[in-house]
N, C-alpha and C. Protein backbone atom coordinates (compact mmCIF):
# COMPACT_ATOMS: atom_id res chain seq x y z
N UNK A 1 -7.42 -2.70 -20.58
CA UNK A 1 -7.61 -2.31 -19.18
C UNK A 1 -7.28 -0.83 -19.03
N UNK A 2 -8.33 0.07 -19.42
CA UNK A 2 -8.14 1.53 -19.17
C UNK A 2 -8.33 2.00 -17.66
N UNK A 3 -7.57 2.93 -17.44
CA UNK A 3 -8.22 3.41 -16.10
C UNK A 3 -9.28 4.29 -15.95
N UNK A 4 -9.87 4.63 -15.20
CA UNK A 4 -10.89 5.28 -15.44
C UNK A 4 -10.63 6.50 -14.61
N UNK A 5 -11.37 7.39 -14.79
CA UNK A 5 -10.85 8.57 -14.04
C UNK A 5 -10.84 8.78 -12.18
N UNK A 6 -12.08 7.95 -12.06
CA UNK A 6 -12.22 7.66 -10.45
C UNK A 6 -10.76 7.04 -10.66
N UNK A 7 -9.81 6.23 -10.70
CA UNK A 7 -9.04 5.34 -10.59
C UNK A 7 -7.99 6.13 -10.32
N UNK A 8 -7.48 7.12 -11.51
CA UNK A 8 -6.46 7.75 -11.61
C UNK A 8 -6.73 8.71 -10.47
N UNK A 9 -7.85 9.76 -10.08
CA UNK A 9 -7.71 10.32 -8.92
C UNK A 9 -7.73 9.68 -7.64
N UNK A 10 -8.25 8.43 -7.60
CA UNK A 10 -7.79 7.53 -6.38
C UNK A 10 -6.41 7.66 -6.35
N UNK A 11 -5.35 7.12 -7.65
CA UNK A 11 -4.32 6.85 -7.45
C UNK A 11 -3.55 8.12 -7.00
N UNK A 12 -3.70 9.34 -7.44
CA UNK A 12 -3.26 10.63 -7.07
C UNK A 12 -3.37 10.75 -5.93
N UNK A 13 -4.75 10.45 -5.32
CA UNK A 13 -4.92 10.63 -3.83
C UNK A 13 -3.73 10.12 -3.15
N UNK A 14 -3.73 8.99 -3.17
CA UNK A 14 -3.15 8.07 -2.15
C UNK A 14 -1.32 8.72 -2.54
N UNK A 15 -0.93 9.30 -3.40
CA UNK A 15 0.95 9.63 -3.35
C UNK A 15 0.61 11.02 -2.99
N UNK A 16 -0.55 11.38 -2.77
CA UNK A 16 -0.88 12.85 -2.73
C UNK A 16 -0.73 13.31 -1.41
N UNK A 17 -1.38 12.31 -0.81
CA UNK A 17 -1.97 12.80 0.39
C UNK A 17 -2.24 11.35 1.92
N UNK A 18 -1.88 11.71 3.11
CA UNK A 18 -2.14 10.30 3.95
C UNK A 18 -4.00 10.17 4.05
N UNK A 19 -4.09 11.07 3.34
CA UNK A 19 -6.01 10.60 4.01
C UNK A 19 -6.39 9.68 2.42
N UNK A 20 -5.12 9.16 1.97
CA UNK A 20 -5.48 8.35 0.50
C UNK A 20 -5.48 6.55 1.53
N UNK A 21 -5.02 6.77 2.78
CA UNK A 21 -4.88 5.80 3.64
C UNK A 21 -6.20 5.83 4.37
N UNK A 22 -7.04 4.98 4.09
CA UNK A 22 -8.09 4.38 5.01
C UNK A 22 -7.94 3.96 6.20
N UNK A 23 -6.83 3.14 6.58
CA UNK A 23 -6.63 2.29 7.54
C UNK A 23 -5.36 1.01 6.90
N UNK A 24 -4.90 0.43 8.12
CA UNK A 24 -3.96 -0.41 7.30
C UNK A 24 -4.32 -1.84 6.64
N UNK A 25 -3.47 -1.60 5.26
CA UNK A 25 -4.16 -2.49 4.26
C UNK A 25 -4.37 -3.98 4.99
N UNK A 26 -5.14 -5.01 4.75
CA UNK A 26 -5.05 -6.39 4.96
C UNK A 26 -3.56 -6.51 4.60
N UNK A 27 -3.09 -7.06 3.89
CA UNK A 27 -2.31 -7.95 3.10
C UNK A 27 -0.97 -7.08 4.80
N UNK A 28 -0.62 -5.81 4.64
CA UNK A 28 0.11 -5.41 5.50
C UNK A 28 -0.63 -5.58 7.35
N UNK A 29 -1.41 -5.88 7.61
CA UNK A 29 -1.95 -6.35 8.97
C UNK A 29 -1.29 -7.73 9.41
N UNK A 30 -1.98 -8.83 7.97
CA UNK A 30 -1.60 -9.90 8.04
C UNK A 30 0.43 -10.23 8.62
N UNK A 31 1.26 -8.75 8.03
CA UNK A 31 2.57 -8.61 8.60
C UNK A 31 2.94 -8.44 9.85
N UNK A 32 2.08 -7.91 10.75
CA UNK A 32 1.93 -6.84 11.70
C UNK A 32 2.37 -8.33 13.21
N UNK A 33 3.48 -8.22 13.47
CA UNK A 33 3.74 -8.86 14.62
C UNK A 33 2.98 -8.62 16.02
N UNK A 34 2.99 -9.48 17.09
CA UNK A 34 1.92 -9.22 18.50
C UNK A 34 2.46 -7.90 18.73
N UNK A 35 1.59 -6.42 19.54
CA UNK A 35 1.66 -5.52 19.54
C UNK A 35 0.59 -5.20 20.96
N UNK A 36 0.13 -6.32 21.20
CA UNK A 36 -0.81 -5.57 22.36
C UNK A 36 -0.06 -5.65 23.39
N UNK A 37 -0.37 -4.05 24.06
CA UNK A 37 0.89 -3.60 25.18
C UNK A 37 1.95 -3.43 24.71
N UNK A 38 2.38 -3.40 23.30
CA UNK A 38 3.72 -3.15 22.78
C UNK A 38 3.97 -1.74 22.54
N UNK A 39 5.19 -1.03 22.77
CA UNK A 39 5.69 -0.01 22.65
C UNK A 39 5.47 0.39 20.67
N UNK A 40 4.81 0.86 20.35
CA UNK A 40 4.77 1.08 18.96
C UNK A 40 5.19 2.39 18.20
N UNK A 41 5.84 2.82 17.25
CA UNK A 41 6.34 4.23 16.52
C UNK A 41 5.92 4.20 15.44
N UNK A 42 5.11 5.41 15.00
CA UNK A 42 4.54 5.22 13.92
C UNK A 42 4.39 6.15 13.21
N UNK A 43 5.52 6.03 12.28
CA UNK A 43 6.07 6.87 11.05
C UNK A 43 5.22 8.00 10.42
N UNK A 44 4.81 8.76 10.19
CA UNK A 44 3.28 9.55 9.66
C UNK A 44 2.18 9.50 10.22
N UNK A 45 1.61 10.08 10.46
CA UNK A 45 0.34 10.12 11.02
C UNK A 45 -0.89 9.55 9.89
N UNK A 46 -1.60 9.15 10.53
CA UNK A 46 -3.02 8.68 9.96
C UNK A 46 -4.29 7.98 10.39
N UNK A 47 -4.63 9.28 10.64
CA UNK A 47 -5.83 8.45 11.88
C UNK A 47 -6.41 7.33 12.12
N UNK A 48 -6.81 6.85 10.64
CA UNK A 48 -7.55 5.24 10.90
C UNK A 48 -6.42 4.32 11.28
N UNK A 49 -5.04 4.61 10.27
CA UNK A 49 -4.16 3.89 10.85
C UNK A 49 -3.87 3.47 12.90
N UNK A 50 -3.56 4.79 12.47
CA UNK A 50 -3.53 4.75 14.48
C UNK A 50 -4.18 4.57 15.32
N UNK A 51 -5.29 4.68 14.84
CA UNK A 51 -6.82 3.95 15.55
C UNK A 51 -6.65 2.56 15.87
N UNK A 52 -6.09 1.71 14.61
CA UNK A 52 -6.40 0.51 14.64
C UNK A 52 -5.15 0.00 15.57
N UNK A 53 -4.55 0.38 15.20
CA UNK A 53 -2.87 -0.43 15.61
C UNK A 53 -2.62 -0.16 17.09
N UNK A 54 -4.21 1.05 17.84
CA UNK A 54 -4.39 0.96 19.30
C UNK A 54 -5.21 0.16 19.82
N UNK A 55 -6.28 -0.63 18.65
CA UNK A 55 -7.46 -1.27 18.73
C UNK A 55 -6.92 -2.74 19.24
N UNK A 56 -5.70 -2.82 18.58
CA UNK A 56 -4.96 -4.35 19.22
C UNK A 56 -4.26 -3.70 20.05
N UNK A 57 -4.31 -2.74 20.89
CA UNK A 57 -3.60 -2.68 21.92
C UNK A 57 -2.31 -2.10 22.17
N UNK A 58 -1.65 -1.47 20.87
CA UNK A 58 -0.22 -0.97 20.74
C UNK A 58 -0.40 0.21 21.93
N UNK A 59 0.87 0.70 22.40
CA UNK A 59 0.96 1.97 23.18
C UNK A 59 1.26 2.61 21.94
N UNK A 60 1.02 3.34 21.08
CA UNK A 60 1.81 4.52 19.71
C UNK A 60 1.74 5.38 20.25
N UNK A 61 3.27 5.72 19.50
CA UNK A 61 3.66 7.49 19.44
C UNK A 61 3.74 7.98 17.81
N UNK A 62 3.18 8.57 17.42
CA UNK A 62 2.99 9.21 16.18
C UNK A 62 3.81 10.35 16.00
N UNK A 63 4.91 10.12 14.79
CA UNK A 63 5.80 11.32 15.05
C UNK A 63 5.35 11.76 13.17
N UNK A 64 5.22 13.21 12.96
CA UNK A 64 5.11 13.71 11.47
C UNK A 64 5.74 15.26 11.58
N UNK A 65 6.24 15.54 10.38
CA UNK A 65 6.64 16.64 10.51
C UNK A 65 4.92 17.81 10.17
N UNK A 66 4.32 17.04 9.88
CA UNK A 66 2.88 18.28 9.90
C UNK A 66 2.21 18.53 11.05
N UNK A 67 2.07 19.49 11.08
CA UNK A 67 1.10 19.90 12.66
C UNK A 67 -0.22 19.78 12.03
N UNK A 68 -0.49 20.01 10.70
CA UNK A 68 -2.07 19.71 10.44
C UNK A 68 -2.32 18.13 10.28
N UNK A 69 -1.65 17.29 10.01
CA UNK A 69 -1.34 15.79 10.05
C UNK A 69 -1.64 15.44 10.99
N UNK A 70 -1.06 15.85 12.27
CA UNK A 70 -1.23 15.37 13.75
C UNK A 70 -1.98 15.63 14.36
N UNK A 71 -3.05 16.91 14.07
CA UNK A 71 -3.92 17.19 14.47
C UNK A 71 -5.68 16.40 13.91
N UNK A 72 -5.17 16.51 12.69
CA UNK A 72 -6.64 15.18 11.80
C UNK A 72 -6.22 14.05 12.43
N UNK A 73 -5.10 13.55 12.82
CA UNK A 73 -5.10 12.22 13.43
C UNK A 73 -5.98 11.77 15.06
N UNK A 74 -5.26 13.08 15.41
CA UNK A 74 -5.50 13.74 16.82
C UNK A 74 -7.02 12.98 17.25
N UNK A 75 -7.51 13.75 16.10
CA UNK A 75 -9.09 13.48 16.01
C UNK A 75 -9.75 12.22 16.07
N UNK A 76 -9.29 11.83 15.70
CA UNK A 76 -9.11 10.36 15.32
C UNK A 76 -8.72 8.85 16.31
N UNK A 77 -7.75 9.35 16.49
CA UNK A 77 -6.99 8.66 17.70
C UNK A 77 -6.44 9.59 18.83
N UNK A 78 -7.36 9.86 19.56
CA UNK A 78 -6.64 11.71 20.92
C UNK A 78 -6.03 10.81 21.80
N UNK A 79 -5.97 9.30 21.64
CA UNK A 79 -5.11 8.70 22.99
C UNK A 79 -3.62 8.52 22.66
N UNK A 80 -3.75 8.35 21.27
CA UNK A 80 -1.99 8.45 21.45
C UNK A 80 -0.81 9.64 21.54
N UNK A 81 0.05 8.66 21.49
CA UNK A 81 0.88 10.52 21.65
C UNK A 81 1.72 10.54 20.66
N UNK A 82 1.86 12.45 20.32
CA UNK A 82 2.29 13.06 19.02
C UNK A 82 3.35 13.77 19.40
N UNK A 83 4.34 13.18 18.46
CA UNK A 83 5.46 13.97 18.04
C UNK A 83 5.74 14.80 17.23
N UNK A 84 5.85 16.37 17.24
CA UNK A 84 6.42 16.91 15.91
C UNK A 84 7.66 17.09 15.36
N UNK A 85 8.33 16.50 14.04
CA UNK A 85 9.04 15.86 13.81
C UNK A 85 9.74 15.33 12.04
N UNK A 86 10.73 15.77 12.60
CA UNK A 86 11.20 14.93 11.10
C UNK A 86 11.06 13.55 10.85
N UNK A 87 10.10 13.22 9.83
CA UNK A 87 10.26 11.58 9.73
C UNK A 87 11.55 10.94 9.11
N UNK A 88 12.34 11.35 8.79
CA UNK A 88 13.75 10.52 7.98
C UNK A 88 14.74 11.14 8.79
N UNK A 89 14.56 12.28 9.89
CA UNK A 89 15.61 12.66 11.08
C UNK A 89 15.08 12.71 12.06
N UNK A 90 14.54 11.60 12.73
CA UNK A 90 13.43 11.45 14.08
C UNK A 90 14.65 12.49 15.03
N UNK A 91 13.87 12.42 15.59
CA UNK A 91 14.00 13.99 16.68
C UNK A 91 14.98 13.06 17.96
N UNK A 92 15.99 13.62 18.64
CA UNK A 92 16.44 12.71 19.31
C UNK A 92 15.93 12.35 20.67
N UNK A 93 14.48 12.90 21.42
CA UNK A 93 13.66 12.19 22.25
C UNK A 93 13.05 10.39 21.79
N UNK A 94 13.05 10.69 20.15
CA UNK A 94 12.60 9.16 19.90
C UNK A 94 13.68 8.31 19.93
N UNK A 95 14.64 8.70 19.84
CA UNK A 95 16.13 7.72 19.17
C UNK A 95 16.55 7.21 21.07
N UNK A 96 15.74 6.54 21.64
CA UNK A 96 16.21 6.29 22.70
C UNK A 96 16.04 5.00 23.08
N UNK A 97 15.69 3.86 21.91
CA UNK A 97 15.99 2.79 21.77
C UNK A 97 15.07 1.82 23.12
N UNK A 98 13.63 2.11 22.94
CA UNK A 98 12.64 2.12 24.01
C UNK A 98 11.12 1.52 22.91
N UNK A 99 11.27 1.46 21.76
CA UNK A 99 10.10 0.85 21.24
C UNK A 99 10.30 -0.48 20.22
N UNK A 100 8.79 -1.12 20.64
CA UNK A 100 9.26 -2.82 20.18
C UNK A 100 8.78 -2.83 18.39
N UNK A 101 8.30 -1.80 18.21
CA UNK A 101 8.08 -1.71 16.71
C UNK A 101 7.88 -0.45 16.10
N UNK A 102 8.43 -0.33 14.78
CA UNK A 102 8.67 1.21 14.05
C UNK A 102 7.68 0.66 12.74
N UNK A 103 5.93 1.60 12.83
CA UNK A 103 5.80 1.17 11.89
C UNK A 103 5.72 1.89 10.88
N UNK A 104 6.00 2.05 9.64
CA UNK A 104 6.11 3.01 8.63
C UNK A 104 5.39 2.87 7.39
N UNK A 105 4.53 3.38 6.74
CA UNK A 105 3.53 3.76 6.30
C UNK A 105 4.46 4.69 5.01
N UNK A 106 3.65 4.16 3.45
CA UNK A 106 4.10 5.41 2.69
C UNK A 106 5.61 5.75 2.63
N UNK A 107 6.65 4.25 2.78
CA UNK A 107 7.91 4.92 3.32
C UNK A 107 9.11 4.93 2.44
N UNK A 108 8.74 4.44 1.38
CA UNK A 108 10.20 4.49 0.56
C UNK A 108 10.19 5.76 -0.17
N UNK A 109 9.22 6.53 -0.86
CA UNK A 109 9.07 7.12 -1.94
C UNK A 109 10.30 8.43 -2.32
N UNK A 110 9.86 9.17 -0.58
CA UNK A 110 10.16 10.61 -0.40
C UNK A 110 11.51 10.83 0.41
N UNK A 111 12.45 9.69 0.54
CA UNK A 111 12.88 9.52 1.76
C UNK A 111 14.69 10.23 0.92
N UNK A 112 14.76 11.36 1.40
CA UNK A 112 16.19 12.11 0.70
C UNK A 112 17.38 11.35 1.60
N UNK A 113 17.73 10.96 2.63
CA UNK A 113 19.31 10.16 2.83
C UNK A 113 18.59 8.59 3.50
N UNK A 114 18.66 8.05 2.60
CA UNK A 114 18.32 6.36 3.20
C UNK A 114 18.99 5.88 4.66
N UNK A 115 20.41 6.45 4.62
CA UNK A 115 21.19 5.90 5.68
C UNK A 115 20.83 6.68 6.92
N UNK A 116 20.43 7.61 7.18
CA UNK A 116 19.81 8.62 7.79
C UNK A 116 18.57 8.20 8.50
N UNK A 117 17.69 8.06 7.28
CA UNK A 117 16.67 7.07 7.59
C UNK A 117 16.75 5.85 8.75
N UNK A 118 17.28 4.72 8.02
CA UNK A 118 17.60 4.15 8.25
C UNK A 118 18.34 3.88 10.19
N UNK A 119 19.13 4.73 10.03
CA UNK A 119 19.40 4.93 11.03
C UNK A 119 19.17 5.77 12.51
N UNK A 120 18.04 6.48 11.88
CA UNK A 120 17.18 6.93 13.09
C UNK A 120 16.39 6.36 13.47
N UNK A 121 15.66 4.83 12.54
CA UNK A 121 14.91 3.44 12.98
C UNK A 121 15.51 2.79 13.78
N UNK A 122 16.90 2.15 13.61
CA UNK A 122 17.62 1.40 14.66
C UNK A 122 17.33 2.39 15.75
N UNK A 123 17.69 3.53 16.06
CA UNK A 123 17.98 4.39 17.32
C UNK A 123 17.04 3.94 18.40
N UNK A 124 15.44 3.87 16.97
CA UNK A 124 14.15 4.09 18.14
C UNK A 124 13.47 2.64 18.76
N UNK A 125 14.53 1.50 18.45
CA UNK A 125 14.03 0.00 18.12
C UNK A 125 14.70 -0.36 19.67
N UNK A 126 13.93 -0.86 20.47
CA UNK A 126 14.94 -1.89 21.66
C UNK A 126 15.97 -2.86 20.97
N UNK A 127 17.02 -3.18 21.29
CA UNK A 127 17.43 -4.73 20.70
C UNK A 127 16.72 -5.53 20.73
N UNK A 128 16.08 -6.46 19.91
CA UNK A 128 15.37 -7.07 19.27
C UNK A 128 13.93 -6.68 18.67
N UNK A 129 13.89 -5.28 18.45
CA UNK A 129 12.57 -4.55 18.36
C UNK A 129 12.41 -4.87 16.92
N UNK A 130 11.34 -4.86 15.78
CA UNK A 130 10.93 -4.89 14.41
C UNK A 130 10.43 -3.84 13.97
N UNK A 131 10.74 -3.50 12.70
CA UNK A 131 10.75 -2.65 11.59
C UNK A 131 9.44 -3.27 10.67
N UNK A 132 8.06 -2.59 10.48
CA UNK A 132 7.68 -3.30 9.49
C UNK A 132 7.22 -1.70 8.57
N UNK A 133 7.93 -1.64 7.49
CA UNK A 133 7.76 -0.31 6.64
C UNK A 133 6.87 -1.05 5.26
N UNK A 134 6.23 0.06 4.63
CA UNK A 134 5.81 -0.50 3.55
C UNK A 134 5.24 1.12 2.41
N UNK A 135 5.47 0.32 0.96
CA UNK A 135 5.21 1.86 0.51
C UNK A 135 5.36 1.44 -0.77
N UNK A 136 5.10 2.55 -1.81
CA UNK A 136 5.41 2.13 -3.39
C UNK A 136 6.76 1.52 -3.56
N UNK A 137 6.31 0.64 -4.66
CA UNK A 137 7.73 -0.18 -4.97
C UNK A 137 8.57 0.52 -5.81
N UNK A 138 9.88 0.67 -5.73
CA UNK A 138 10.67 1.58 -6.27
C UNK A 138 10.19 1.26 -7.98
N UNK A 139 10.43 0.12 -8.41
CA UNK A 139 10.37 0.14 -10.10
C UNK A 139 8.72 0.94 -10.45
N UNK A 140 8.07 1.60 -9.79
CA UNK A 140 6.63 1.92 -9.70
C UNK A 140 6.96 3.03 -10.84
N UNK A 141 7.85 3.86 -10.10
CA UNK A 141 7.81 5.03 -10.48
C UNK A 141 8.03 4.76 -11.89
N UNK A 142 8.84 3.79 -12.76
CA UNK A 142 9.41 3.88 -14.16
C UNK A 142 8.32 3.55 -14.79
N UNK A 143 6.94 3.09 -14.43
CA UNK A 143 5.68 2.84 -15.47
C UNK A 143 4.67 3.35 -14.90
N UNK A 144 3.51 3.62 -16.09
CA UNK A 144 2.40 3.96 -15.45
C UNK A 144 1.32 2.97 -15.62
N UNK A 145 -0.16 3.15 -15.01
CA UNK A 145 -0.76 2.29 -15.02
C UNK A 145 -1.43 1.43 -15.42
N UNK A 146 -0.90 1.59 -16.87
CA UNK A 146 -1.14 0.43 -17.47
C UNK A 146 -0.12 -0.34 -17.53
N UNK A 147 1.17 -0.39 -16.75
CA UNK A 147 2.78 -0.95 -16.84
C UNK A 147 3.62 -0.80 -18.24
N UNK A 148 3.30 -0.03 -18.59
CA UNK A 148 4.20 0.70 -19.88
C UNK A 148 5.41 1.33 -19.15
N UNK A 149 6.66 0.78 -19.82
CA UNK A 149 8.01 1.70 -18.96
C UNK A 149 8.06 3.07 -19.35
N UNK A 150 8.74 4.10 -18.89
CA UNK A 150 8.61 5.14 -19.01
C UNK A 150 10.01 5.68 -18.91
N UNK A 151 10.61 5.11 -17.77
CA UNK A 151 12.19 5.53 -17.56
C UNK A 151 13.25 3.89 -17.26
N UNK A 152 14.49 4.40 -17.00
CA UNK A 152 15.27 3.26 -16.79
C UNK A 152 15.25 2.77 -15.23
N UNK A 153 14.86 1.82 -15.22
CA UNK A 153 14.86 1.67 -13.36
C UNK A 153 16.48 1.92 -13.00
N UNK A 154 17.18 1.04 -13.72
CA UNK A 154 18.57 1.28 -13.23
C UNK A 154 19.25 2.74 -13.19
N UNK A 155 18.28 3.96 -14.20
CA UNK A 155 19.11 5.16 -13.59
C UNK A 155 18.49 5.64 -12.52
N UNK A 156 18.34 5.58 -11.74
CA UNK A 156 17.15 6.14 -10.48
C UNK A 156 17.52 6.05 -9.52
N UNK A 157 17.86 6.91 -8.77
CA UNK A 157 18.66 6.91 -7.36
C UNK A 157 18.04 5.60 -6.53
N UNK A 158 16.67 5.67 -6.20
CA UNK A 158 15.49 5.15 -5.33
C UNK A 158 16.03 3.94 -6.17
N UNK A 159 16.39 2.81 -5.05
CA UNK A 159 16.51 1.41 -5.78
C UNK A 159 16.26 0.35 -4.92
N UNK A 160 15.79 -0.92 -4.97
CA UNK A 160 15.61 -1.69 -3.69
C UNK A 160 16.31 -2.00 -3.14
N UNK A 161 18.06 -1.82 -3.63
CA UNK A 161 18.88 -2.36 -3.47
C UNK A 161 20.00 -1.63 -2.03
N UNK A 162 19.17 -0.64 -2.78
CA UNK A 162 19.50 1.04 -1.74
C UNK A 162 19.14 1.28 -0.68
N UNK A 163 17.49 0.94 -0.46
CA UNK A 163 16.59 0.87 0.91
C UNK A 163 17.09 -0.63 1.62
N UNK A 164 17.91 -1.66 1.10
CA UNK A 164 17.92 -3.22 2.03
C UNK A 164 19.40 -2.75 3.03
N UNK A 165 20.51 -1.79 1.73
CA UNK A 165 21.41 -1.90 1.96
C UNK A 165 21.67 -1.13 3.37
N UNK A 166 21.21 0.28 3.31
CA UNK A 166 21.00 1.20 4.26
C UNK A 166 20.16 0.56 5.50
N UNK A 167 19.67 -0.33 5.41
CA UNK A 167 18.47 -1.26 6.49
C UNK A 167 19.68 -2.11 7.48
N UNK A 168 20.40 -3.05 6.22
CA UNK A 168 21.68 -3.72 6.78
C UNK A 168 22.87 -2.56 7.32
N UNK A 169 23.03 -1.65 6.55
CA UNK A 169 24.34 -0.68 7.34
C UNK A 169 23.82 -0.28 8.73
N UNK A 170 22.76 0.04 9.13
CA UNK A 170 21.98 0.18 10.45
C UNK A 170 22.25 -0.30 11.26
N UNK A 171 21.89 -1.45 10.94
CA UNK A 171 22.06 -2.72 11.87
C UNK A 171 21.08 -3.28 12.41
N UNK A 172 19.87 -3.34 11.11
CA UNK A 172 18.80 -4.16 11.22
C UNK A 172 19.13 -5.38 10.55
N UNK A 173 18.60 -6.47 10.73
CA UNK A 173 18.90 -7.24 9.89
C UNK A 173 17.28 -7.94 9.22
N UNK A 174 17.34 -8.14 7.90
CA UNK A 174 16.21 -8.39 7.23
C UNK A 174 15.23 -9.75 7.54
N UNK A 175 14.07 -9.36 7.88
CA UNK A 175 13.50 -10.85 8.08
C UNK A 175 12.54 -11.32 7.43
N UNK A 176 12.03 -10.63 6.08
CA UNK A 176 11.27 -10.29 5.34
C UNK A 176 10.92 -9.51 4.15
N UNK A 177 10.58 -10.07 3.17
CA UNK A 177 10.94 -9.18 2.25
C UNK A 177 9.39 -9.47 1.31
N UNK A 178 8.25 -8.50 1.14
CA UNK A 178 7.09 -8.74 -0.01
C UNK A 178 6.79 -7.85 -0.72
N UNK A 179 6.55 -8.44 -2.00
CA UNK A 179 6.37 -7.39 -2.92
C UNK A 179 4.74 -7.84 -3.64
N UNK A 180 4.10 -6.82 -3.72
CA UNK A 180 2.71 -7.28 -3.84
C UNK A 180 2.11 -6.51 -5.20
N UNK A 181 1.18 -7.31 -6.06
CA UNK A 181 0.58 -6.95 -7.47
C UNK A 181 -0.45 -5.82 -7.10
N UNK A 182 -0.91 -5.30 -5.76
CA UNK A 182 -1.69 -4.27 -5.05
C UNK A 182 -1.63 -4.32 -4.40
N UNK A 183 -1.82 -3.43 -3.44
CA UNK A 183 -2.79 -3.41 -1.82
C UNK A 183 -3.82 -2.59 -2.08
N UNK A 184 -4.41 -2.03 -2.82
CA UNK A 184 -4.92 -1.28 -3.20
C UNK A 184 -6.13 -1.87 -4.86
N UNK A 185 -6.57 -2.90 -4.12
CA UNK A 185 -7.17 -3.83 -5.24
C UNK A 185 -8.59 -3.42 -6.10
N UNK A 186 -8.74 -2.49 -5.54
CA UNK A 186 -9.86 -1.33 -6.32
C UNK A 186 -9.53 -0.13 -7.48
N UNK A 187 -8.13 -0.83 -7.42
CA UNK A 187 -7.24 0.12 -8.31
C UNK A 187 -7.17 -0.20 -9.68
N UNK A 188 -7.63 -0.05 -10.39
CA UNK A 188 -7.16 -0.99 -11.94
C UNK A 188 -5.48 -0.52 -12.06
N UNK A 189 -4.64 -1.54 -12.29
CA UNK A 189 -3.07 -1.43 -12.73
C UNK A 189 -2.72 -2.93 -13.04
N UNK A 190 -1.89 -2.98 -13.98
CA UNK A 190 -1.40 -3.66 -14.56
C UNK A 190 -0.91 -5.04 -12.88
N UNK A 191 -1.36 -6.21 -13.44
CA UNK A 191 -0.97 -7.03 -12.27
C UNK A 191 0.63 -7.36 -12.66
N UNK A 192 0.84 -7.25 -13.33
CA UNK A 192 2.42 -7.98 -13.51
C UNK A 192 3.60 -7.12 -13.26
N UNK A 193 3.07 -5.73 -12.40
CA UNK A 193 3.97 -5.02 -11.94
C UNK A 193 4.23 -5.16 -10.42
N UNK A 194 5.12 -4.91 -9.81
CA UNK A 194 5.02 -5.21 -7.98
C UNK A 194 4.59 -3.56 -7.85
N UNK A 195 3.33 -3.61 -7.81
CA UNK A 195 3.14 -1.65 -7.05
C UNK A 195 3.77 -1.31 -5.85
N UNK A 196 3.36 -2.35 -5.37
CA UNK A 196 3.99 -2.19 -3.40
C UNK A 196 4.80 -2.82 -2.63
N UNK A 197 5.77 -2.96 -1.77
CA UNK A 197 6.56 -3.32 -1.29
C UNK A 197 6.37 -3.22 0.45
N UNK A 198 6.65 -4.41 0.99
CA UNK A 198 6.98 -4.51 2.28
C UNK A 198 8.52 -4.75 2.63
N UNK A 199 8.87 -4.31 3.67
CA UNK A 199 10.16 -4.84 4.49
C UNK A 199 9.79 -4.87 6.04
N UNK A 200 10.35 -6.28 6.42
CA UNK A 200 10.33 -6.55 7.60
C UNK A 200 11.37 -6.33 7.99
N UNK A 201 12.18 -6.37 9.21
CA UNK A 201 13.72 -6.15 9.74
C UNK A 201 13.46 -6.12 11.28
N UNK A 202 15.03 -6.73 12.25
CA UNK A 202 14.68 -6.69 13.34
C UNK A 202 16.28 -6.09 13.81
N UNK A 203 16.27 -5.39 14.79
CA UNK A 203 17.30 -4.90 15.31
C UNK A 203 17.98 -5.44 15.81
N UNK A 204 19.24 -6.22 15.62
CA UNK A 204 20.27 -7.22 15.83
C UNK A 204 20.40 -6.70 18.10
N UNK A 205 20.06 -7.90 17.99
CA UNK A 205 20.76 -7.83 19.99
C UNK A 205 22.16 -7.26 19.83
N UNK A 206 22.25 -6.48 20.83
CA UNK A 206 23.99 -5.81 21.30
C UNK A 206 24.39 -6.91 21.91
């Protein structure tokens, strides 16, 4: 099972860049709790994304730290509204604990203080609001695509153990947990690796 070169620049695309995002995958829709008329936050910009997740009706606010990000989205989706913004230090207009879902896109990879993270999601969640993030699976990075190891998962900062824990110090609590052989099924890669990862979580009532 070689990859082929379309494959490998697909795969580049997509850690490269959000326009490697079409729209949101099936397998992650199928996650996607009721949202029409729901207050929605949505981690990175990406136009088809945000298109759709208004198509059922979400109210979104799109927060990215790119102004050229928000503007291709813009395009895309001109009804929602844009934040410019740190995504792992949401800005404290969002942290006002006013939206029924934080959805996050692309989210474990790049993310420098988890607890940080982490905790600028609770901020932006009502009590009882949901978290549905999703993104490469941490052991991703130690093989390539043919699932040959490459490094030690256990020396690697990025661990799953790291993103649940920082989720629970928050004060989300977990309601979900998938790890998937693709989302990205046009991809040739080894099936017996988890490429991708979901987390669900809901913000514990005060």
């Amino acid at each position: 099972m070689d990859p082929t070169d379309e494959n490998l620049r697909a795969w580049e695309e997509i850690h490269r860049s959000r326009e490697g995002r079409p729209g949101v995958p099936k397998d992650i829709s199928a996650l996607l709790p009721e949202i029409e008329a729901r207050h929605v936050l949505q981690l990175g910009c990406a136009g088809e994304e945000t298109a759709e997740l208004m198509a059922l009706g979400a109210l979104v606010t799109a927060v990215d730290s790119s102004a050229e990000e928000i503007e291709r989205s813009r395009e895309r989706a001109p009804d929602a509204a844009y934040v410019h913004g740190d995504l792992h230090s949401l800005p404290l207009e969002i942290r006002r604990g006013r939206f029924d879902l934080v959805y996050a896109a692309d989210a474990f990879g790049d993310v420098q203080d988890l607890d940080d993270w982490a905790h600028g999601i609770a901020a932006a969640l009502r009590p009882g609001g949901h978290l549905l993030a999703y993104g490469t699976h941490p052991v991703t990075d130690c093989v390539d695509p043919l699932g040959h190891w490459r490094d030690d998962y256990f020396e690697r900062e990025a661990q799953l153990g790291g993103i649940l824990d920082a989720l629970l110090a928050a004060g989300l609590g977990l309601t979900r947990l998938v790890e998937f052989r693709s989302l990205y099924n046009w991809l040739q890669r080894d099936r017996r690796v988890p490429w991708e990862l979901a987390v669900l979580a809901e913000r514990k009532p005060e």
